[in-house]
N, C-alpha and C. Protein backbone atom coordinates (compact mmCIF):
# COMPACT_ATOMS: atom_id res chain seq x y z
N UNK A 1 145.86 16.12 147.48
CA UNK A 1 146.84 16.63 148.43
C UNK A 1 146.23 17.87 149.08
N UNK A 2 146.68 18.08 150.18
CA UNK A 2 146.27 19.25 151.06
C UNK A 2 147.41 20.12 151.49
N UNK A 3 146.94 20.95 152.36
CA UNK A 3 148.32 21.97 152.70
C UNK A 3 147.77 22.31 154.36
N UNK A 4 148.40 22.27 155.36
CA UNK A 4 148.18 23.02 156.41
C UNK A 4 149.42 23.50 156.93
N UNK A 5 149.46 24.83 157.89
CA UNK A 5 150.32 25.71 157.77
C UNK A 5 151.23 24.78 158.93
N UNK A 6 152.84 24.95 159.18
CA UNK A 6 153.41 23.80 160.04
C UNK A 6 153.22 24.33 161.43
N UNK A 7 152.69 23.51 162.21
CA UNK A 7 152.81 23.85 163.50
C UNK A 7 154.04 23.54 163.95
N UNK A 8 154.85 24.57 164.23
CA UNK A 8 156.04 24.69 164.41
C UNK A 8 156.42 23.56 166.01
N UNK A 9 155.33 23.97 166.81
CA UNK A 9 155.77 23.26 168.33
C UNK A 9 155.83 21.89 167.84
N UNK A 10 154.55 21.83 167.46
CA UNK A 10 154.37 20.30 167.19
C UNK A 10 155.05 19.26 165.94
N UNK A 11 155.89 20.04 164.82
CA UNK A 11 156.81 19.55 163.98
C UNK A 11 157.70 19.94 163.55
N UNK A 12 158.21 20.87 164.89
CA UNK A 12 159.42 21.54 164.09
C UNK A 12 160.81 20.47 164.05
N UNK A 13 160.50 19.13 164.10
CA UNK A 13 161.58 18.18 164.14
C UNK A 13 161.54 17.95 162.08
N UNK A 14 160.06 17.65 161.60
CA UNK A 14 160.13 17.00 160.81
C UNK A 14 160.73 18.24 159.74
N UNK A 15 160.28 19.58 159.78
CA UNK A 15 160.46 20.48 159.22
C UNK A 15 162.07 20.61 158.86
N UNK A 16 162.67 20.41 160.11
CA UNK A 16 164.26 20.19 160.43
C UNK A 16 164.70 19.17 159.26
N UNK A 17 164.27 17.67 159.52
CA UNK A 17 164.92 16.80 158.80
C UNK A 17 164.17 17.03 157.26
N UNK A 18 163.10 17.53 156.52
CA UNK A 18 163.60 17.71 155.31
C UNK A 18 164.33 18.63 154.92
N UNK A 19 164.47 19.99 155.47
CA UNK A 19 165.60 21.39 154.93
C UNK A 19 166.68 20.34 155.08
N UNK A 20 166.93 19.46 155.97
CA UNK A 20 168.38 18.38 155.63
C UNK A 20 168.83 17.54 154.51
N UNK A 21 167.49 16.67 154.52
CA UNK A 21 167.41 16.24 153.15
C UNK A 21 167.90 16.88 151.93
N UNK A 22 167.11 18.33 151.81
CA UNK A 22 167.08 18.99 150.67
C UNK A 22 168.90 19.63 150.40
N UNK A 23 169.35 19.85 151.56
CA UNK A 23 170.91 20.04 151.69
C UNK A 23 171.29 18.74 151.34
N UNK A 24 171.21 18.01 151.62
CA UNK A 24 172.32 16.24 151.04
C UNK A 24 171.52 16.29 149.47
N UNK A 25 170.28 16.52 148.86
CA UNK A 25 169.79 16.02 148.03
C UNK A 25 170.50 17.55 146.79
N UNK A 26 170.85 18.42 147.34
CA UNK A 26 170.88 20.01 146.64
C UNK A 26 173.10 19.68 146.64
N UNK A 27 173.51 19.46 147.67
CA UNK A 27 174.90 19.82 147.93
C UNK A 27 175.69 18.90 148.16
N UNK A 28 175.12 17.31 148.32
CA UNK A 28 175.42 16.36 148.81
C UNK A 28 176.22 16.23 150.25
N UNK A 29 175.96 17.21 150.69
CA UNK A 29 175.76 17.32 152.08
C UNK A 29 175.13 18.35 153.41
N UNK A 30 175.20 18.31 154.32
CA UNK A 30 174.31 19.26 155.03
C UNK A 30 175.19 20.39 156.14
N UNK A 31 176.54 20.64 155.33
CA UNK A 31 177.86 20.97 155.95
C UNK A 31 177.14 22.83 156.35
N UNK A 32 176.56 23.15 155.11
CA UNK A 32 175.96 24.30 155.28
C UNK A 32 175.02 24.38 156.06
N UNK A 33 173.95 23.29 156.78
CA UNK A 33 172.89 23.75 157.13
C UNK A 33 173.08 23.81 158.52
N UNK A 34 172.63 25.49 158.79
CA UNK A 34 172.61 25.82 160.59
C UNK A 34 171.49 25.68 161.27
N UNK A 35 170.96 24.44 162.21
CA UNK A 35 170.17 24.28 162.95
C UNK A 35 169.13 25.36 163.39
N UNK A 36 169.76 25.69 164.52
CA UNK A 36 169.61 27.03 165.28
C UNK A 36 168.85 28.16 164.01
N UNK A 37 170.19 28.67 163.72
CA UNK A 37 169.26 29.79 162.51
C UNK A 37 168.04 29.35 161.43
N UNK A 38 168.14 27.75 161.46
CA UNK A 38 166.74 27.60 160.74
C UNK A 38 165.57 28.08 161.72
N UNK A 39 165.89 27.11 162.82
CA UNK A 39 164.39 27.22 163.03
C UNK A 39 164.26 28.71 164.02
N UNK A 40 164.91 29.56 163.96
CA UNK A 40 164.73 31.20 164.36
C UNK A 40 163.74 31.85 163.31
N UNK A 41 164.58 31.18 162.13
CA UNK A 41 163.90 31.78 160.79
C UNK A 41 162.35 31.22 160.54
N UNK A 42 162.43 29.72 160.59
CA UNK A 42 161.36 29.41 160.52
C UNK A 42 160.36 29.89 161.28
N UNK A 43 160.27 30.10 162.42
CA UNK A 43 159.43 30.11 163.29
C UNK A 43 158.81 31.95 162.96
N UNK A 44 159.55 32.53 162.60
CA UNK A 44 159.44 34.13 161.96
C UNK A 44 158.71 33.69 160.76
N UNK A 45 158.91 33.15 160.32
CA UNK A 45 158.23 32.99 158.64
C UNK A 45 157.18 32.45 158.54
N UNK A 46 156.95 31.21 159.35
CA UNK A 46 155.40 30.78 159.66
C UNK A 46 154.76 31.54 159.94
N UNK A 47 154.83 33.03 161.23
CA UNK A 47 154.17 33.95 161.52
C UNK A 47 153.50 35.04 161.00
N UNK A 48 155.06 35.54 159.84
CA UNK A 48 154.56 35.92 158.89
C UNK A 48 153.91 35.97 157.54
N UNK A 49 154.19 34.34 156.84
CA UNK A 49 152.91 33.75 156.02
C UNK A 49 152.66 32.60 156.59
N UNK A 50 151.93 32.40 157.19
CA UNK A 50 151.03 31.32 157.52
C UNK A 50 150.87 30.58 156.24
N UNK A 51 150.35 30.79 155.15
CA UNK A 51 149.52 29.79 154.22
C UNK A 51 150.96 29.71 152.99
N UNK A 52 152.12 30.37 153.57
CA UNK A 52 153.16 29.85 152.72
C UNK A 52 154.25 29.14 153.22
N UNK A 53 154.15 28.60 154.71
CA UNK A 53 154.67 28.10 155.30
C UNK A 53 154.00 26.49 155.65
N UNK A 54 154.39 25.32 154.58
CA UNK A 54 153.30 24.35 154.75
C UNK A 54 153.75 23.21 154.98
N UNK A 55 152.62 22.39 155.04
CA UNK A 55 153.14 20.86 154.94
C UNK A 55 152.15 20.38 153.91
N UNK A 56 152.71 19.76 153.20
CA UNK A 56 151.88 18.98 152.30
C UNK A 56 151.41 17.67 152.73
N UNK A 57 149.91 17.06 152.56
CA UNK A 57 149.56 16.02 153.65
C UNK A 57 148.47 15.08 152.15
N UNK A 58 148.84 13.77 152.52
CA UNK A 58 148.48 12.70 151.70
C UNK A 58 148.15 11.89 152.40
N UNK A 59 146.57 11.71 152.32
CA UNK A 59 145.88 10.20 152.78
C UNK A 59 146.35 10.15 154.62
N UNK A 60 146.64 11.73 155.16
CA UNK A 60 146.88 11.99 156.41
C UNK A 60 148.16 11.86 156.88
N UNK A 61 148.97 11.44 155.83
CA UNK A 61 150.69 11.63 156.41
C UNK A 61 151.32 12.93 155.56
N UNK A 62 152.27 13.34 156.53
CA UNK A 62 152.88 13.94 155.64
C UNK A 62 154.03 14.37 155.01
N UNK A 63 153.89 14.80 153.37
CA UNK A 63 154.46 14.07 152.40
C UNK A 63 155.47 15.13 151.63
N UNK A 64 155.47 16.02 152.50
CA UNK A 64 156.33 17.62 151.45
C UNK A 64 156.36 18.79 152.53
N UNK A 65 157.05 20.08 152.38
CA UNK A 65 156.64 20.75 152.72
C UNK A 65 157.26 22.42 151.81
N UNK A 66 156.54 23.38 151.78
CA UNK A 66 156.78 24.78 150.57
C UNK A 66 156.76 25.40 152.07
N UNK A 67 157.97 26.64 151.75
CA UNK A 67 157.91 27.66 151.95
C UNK A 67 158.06 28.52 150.95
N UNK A 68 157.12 29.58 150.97
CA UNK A 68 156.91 30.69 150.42
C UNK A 68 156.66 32.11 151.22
N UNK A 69 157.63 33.09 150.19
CA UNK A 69 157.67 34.42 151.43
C UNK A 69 157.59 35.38 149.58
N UNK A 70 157.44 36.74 150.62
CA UNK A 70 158.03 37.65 149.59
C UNK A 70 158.92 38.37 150.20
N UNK A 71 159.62 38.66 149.33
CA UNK A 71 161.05 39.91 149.46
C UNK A 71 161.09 40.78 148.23
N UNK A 72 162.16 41.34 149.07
CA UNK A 72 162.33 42.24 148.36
C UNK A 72 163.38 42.36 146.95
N UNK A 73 163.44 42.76 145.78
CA UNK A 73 164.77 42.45 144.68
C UNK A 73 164.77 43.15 144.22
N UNK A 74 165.79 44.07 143.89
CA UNK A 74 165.80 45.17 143.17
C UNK A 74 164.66 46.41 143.03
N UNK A 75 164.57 46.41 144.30
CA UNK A 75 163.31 47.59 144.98
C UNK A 75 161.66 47.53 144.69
N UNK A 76 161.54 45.75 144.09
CA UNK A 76 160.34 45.54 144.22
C UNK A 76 160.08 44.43 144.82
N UNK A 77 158.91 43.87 145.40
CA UNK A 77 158.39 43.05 146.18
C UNK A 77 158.21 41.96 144.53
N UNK A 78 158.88 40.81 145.08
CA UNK A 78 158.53 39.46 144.14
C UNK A 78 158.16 38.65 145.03
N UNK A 79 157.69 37.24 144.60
CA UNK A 79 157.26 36.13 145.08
C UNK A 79 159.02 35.11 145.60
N UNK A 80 159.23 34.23 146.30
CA UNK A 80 160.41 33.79 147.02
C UNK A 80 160.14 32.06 147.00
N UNK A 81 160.64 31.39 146.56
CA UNK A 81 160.12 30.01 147.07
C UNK A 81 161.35 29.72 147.73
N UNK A 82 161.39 29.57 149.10
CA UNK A 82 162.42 28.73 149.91
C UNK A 82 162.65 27.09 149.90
N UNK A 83 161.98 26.91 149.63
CA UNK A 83 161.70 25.45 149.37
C UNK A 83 160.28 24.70 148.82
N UNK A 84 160.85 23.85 147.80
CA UNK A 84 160.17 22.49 147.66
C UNK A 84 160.23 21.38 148.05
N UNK A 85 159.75 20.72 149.03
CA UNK A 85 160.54 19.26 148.96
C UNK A 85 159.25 18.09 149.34
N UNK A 86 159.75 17.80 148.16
CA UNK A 86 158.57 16.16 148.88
C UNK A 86 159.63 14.99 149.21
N UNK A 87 159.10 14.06 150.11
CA UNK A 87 160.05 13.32 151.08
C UNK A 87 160.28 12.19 149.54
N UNK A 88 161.19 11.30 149.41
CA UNK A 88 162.14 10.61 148.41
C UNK A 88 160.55 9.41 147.75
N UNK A 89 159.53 8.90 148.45
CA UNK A 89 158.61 8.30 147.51
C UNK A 89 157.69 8.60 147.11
N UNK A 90 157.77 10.32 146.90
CA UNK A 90 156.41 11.05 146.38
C UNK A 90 157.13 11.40 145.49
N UNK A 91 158.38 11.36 144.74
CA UNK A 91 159.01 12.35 143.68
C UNK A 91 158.72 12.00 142.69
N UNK A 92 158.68 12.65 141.56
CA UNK A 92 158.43 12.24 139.95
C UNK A 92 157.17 11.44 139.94
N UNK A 93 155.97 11.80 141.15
CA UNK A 93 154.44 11.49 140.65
C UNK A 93 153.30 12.68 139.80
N UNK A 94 153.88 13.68 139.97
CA UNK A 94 153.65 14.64 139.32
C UNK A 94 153.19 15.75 140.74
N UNK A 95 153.79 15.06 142.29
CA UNK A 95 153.64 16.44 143.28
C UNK A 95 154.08 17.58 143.16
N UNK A 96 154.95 17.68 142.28
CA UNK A 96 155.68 18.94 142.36
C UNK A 96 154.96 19.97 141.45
N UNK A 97 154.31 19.46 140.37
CA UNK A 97 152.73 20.53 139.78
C UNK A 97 152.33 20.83 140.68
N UNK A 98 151.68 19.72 141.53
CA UNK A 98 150.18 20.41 142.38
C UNK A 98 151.56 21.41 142.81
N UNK A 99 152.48 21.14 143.86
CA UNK A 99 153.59 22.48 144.58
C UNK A 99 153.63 23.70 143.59
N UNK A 100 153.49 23.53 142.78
CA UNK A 100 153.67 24.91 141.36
C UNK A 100 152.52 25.43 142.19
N UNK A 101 151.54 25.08 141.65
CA UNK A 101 150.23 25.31 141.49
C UNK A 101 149.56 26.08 142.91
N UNK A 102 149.84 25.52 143.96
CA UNK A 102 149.80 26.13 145.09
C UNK A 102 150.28 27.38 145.02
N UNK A 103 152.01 27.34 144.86
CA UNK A 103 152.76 29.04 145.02
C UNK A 103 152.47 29.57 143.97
N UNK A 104 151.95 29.42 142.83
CA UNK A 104 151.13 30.81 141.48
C UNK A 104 150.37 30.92 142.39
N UNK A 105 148.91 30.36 143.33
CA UNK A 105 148.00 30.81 143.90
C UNK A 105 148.85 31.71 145.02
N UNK A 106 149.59 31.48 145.97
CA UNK A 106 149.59 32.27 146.83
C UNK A 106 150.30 33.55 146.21
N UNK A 107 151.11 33.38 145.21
CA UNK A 107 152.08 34.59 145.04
C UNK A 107 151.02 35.59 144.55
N UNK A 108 149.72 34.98 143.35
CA UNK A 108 149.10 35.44 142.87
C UNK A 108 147.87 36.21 144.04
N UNK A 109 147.63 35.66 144.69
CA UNK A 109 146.61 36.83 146.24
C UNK A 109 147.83 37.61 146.38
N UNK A 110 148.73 37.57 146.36
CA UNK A 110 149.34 38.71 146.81
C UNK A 110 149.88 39.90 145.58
N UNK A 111 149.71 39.38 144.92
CA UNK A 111 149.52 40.72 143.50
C UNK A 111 151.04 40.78 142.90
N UNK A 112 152.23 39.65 143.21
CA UNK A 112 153.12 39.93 142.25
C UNK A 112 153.49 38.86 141.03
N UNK A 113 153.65 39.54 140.22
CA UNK A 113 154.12 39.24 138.63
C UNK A 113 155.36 38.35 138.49
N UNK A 114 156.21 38.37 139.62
CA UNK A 114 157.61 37.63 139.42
C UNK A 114 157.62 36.77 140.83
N UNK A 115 158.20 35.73 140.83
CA UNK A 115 159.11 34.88 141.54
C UNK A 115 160.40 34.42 141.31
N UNK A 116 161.10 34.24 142.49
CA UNK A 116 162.49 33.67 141.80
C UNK A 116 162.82 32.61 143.27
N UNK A 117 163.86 31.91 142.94
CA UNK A 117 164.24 30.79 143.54
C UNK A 117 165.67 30.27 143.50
N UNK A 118 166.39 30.16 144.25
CA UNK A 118 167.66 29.44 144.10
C UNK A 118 167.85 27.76 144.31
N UNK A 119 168.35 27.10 143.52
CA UNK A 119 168.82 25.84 143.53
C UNK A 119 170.33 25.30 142.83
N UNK A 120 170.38 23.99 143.40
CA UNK A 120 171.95 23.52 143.28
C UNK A 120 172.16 23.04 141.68
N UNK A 121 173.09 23.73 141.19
CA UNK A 121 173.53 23.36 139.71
C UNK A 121 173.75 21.79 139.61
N UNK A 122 173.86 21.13 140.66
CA UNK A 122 174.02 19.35 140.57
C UNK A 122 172.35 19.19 140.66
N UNK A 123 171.34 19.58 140.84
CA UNK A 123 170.14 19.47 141.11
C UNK A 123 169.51 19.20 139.98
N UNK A 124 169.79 18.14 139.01
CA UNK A 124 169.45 18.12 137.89
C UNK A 124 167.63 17.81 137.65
N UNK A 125 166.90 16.88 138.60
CA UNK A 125 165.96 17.16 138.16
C UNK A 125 164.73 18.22 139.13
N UNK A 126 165.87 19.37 139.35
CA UNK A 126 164.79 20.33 140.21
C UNK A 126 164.62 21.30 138.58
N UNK A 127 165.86 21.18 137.99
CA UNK A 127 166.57 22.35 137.29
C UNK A 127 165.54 21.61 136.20
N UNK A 128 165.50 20.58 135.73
CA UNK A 128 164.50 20.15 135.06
C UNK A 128 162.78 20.92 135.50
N UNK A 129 162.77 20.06 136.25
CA UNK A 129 161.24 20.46 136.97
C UNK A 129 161.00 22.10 136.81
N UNK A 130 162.03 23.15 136.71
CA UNK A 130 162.13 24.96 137.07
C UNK A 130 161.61 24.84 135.35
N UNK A 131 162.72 24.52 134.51
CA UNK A 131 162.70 24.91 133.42
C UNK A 131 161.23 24.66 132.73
N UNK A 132 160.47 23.52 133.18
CA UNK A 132 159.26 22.95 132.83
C UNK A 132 158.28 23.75 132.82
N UNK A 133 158.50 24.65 133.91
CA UNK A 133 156.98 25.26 134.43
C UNK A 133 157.44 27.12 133.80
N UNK A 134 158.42 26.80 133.38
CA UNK A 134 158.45 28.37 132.54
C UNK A 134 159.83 29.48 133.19
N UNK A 135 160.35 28.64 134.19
CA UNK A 135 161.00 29.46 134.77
C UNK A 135 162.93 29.40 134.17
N UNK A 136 163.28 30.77 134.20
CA UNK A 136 164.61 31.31 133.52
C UNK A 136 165.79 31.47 134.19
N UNK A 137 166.65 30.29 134.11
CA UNK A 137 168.16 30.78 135.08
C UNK A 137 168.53 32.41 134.47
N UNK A 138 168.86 33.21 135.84
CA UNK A 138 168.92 34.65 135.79
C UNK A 138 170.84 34.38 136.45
N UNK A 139 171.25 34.19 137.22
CA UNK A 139 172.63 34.27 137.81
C UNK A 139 172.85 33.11 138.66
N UNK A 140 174.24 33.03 138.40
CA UNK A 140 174.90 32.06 139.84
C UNK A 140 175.34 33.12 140.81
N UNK A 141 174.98 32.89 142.13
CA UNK A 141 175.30 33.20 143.12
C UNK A 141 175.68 32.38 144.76
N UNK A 142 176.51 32.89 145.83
CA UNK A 142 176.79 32.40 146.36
C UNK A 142 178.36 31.02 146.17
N UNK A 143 178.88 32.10 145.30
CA UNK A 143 180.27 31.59 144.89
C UNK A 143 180.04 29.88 143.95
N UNK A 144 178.61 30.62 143.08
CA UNK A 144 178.56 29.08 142.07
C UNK A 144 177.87 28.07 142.76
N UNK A 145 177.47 28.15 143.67
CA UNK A 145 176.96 26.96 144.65
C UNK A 145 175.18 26.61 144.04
N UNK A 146 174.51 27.68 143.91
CA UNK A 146 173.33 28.33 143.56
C UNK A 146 173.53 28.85 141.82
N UNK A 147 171.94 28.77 141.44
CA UNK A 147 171.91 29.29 140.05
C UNK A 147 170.26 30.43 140.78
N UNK A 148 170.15 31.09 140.54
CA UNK A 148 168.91 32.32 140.91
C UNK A 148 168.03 32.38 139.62
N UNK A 149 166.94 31.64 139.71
CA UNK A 149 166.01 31.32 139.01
C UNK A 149 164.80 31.89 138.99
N UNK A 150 164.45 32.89 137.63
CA UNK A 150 163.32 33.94 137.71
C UNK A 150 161.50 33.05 137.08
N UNK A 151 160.83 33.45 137.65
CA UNK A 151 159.32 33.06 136.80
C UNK A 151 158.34 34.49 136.83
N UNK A 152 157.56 33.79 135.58
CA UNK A 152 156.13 34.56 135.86
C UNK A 152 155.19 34.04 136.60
N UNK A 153 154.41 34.85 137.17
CA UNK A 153 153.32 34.39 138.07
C UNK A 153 151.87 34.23 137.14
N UNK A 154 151.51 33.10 136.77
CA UNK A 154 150.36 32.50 135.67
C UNK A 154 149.48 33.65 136.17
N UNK A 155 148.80 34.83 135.38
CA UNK A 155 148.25 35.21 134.86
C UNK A 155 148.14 36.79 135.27
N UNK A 156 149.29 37.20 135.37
CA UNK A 156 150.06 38.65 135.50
C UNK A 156 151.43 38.68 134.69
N UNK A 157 150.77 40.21 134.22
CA UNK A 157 152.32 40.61 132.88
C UNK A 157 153.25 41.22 134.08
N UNK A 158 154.45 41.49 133.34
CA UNK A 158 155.43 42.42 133.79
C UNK A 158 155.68 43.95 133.26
């Protein structure tokens, strides 16, 4: 698998329909998701990480896409995963390692120790997949909708 950063002109359709997906697949529906303010956001976030703003590409199609940012939490800079998503016949091949594996590398060039992530408490095998790779439900937020999910970054202490 490969990664290139999304060219927004040229796919900001496909980019669109998985954050949809991931709303029907996270909430069982896409009642929450605002068009418009995605791709404002998106198009800001590609700019500002390029190499965490991706598409994942298989045998030249493509098959996923990670965003990764950092923010800010409790007055330090952590690692952010906005999304994982590989499209419905790449799941449970083991893509979602290599996706680990990618964001420890990028979080890790950028020198922080923590990441965290929100996903849907019906999301049973994301919540699977979190717990696998080491990572700790910390809070529900967003009135229970969300669980806020902390990690370490493979090979930095806290």
């Amino acid at each position: 698998m490969r990664y290139i950063t999304i060219d927004f002109e040229k796919y900001w359709k496909i980019a669109v329909n998985f954050r949809k997906d991931s709303f029907e697949v996270s909430f069982g529906n896409e009642t929450d998701f605002d068009e418009a303010d995605y791709l404002s956001w998106l198009q800001e976030k590609i700019a500002e990480f390029p190499d965490g703003f991706v598409f994942a590409m298989e045998e030249g199609k493509i098959i996923g896409q990670l965003e990764l940012s950092l923010i800010k939490f409790e007055g330090r800079n952590i690692g952010y995963v906005n999304l994982y998503y590989l499209e419905p016949s790449s799941r449970g091949r083991g893509k979602g390692q290599e996706f680990h594996e990618y964001a420890m590398q990028f979080f890790k060039t950028r020198t922080v120790a923590e990441y965290h992530l929100r996903v849907a408490p019906t999301n049973t095998p994301a919540l699977k997949f979190y717990q696998k790779v080491g990572m700790a439900e910390m809070c529900a937020e967003v009135d229970g909708k969300v669980i806020r999910m902390k990690g370490q970054v493979e090979g930095f202490g806290v």
